[in-house]
Protein backbone atom coordinates (compact mmCIF):
# COMPACT_ATOMS: atom_id res chain seq x y z
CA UNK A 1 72.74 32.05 51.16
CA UNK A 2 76.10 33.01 52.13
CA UNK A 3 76.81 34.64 55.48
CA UNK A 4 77.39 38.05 55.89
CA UNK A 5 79.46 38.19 59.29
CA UNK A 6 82.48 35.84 60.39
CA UNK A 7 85.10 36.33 62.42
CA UNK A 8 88.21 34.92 62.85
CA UNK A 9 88.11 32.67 65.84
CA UNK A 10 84.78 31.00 64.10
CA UNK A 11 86.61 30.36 61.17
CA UNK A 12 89.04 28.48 63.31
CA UNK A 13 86.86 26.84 65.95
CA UNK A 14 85.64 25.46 62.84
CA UNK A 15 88.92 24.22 61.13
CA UNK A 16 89.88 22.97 64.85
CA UNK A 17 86.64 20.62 64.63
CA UNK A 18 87.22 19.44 60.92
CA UNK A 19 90.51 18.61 61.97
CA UNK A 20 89.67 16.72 65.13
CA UNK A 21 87.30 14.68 63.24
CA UNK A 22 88.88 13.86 59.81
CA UNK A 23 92.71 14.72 59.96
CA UNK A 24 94.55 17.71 58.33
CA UNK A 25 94.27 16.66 54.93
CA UNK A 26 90.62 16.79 55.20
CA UNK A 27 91.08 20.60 56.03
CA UNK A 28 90.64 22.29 52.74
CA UNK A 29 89.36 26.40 52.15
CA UNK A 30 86.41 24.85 50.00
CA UNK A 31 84.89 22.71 52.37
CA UNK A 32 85.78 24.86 55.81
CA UNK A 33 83.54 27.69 53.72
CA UNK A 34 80.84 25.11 53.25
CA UNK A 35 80.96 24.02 57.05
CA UNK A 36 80.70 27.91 57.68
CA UNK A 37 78.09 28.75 54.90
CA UNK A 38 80.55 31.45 53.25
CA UNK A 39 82.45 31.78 50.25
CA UNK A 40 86.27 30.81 50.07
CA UNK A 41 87.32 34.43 49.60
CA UNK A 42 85.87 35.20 53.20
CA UNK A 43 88.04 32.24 54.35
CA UNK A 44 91.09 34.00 52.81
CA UNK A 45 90.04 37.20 54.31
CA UNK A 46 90.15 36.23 57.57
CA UNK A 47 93.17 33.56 58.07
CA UNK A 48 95.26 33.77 55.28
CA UNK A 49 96.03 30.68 53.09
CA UNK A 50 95.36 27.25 54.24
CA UNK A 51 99.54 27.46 55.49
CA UNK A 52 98.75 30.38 57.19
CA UNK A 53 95.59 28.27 58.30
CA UNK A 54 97.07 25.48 59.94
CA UNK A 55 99.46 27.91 62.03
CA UNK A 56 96.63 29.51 63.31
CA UNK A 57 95.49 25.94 64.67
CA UNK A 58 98.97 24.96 65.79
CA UNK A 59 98.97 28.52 67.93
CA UNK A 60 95.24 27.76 69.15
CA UNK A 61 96.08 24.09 69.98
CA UNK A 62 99.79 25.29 71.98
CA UNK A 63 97.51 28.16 73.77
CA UNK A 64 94.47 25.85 74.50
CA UNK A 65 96.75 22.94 76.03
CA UNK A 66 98.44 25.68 78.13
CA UNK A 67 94.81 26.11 79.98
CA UNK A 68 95.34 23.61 83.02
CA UNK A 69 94.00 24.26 86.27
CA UNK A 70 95.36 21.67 88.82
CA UNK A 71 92.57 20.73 91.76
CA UNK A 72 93.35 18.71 94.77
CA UNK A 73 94.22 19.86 98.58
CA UNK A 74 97.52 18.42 98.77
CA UNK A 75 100.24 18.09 96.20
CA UNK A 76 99.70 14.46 94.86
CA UNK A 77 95.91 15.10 94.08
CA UNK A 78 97.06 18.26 91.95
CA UNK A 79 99.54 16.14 90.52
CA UNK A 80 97.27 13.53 89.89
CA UNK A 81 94.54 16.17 88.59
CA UNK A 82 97.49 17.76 85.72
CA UNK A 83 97.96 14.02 84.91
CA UNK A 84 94.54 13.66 84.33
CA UNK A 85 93.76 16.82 82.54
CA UNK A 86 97.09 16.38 80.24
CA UNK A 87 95.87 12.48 79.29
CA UNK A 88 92.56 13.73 78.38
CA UNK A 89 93.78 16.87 76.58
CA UNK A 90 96.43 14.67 74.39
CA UNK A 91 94.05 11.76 73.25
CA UNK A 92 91.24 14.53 72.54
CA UNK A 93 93.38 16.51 69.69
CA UNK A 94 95.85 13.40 68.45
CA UNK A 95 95.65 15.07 64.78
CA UNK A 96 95.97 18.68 66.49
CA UNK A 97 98.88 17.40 68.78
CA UNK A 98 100.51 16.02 65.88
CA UNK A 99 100.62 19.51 64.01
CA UNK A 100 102.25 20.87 67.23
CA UNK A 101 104.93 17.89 67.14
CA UNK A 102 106.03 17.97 63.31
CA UNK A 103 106.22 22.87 63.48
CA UNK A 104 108.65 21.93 66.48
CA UNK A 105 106.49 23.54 69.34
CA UNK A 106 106.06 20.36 71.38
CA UNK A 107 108.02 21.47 74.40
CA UNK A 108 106.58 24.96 74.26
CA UNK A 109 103.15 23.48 74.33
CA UNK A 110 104.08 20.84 77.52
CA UNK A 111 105.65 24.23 79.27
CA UNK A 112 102.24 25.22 81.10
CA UNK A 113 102.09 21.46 82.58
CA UNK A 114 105.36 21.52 83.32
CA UNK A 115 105.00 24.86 85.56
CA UNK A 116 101.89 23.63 86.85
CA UNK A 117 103.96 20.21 88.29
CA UNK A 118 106.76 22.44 89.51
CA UNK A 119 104.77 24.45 91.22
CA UNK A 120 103.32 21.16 93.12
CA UNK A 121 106.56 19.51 93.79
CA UNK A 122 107.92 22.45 95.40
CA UNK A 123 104.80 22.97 97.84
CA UNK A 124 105.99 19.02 98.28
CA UNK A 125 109.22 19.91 99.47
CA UNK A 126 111.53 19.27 96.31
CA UNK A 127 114.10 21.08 95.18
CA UNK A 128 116.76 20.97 92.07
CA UNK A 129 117.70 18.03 90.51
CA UNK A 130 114.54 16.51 92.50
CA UNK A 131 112.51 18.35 91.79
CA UNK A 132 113.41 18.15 88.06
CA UNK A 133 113.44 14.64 87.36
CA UNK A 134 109.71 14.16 89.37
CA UNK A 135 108.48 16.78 87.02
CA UNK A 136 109.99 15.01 84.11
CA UNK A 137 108.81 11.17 85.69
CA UNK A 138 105.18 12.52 85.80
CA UNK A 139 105.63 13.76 82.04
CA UNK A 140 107.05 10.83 80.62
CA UNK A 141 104.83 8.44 82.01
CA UNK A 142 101.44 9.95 80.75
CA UNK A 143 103.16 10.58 77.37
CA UNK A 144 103.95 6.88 77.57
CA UNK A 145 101.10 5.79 78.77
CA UNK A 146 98.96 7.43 76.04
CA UNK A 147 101.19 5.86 73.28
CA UNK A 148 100.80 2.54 74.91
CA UNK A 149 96.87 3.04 75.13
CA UNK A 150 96.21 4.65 71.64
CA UNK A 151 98.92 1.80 69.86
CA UNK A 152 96.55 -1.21 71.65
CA UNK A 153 93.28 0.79 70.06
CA UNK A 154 94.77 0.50 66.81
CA UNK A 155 96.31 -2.60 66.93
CA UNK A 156 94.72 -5.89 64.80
CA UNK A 157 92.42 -8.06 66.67
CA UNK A 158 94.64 -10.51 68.15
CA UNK A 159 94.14 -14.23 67.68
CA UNK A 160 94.54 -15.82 70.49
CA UNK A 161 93.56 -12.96 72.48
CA UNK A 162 95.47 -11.90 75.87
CA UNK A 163 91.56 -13.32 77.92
CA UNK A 164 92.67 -16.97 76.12
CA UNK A 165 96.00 -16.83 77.22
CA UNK A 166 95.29 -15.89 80.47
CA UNK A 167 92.16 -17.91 80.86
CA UNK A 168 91.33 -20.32 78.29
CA UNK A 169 87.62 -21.10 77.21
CA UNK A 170 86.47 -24.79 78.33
CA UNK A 171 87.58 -27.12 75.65
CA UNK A 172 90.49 -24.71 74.12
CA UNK A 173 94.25 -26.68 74.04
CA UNK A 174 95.55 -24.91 76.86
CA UNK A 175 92.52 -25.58 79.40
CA UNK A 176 93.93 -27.42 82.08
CA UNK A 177 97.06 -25.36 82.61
CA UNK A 178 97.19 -21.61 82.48
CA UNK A 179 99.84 -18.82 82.37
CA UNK A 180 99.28 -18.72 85.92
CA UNK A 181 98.71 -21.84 88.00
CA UNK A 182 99.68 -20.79 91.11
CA UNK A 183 97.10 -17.67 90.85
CA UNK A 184 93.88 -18.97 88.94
CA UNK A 185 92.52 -14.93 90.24
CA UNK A 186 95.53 -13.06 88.42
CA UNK A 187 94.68 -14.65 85.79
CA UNK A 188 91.28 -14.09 85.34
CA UNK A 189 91.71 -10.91 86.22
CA UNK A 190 94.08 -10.34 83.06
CA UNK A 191 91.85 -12.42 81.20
CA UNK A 192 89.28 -9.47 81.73
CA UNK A 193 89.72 -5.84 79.14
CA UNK A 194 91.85 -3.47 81.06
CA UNK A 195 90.42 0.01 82.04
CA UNK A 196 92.81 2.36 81.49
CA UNK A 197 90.71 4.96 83.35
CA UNK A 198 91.66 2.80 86.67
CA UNK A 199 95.42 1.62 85.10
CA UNK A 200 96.50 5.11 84.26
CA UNK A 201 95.51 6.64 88.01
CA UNK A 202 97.28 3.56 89.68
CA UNK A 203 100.65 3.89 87.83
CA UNK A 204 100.67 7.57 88.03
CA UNK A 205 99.81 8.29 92.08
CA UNK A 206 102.09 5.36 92.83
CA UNK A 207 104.59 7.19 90.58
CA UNK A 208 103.95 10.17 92.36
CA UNK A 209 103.56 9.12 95.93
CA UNK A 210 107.26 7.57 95.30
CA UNK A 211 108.72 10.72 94.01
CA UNK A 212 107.35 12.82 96.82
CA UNK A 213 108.26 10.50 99.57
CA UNK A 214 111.12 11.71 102.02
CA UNK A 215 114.29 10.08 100.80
């Protein structure tokens, strides 16, 4: 049976999770009205065509990614909390973020984050040019970062993997002599998977701890 209420922001709460899951081609009116248990011409009523659709989403996603609310007592540790919010935000909504990227609203959407950083490196003492280019450090390295980790998720198993070239298994070719000799521990230590929980808050406070220093 077909539902007799809907409203707008359940139609798209619903779109948001079909796209999350499955992509934007998977978004299409017939099967968002089956997720929702209505008929197509509700869908219509209340959003428009599927164009009109995925502009709503783009506008959600841009308004939902402007939500941050830094924590921390001193400067770095709100830094260090928008870094963390902003990495988990990104790899949550890759096929959302994507939308964002290719309608030209990327920078409008990174705004918030960006005002949020400001408002840190100023209580840090920066000012100007500074202040700019630590704002702009921060960004740029957990954009980069996120591209680095999501590229290694997708890439191909690799053969011989980065644990045998580090530390080869007894009886492999390369057993007696390693890519580091002189430090048997660095390299079983890069012979172990990374966590790029640990990897991403390393790079980023030492980024930030630099930036903020007195010059």
């Amino acid at each position: 049976m077909a539902r007799t209420t809907l409203t707008r922001e359940e139609v798209l709460e619903a779109a948001t999770r079909l796209v999350k899951q499955h992509g934007p081609a998977a978004l299409t009116m017939r099967k968002l009205a089956a997720e929702l248990g209505t008929a197509v011409t509700s869908i219509y009523w209340h959003v428009g065509n599927r164009e009109s659709l995925l502009d709503a989403l783009v506008e959600r996603t841009v308004r939902d990614m402007g939500e941050i609310r830094p924590a921390g007592r001193t400067p770095t540790e709100r830094i260090l909390s928008v870094a963390r919010i902003l990495r988990r935000e990104l790899r949550e909504r890759p096929h959302l973020i994507a939308m964002v990227h290719e309608r030209g609203l990327t920078e409008r959407m990174f705004l918030p984050a960006q005002q949020a950083l400001v408002h840190d490196v100023h209580a840090a003492g920066l000012r100007g040019a500074r202040a700019a280019d630590a704002v702009r450090a921060v960004q740029f390295q957990i954009v980069g970062f996120l591209l680095v980790e999501r590229n290694r998720e997708r890439s191909p198993a690799q053969s011989p993997a980065e644990s045998d070239l580090w530390d080869p298994p007894p009886g492999s070719a390369g057993e007696t002599s390693t890519a580091a000799p002189d430090d048997p521990e660095l390299g079983r230590a890069l012979a172990r998977p990374a966590d790029p929980e640990r990897l991403f808050l390393l790079s980023v406070r030492a980024l930030v701890r630099s930036l903020l220093a007195a010059p």
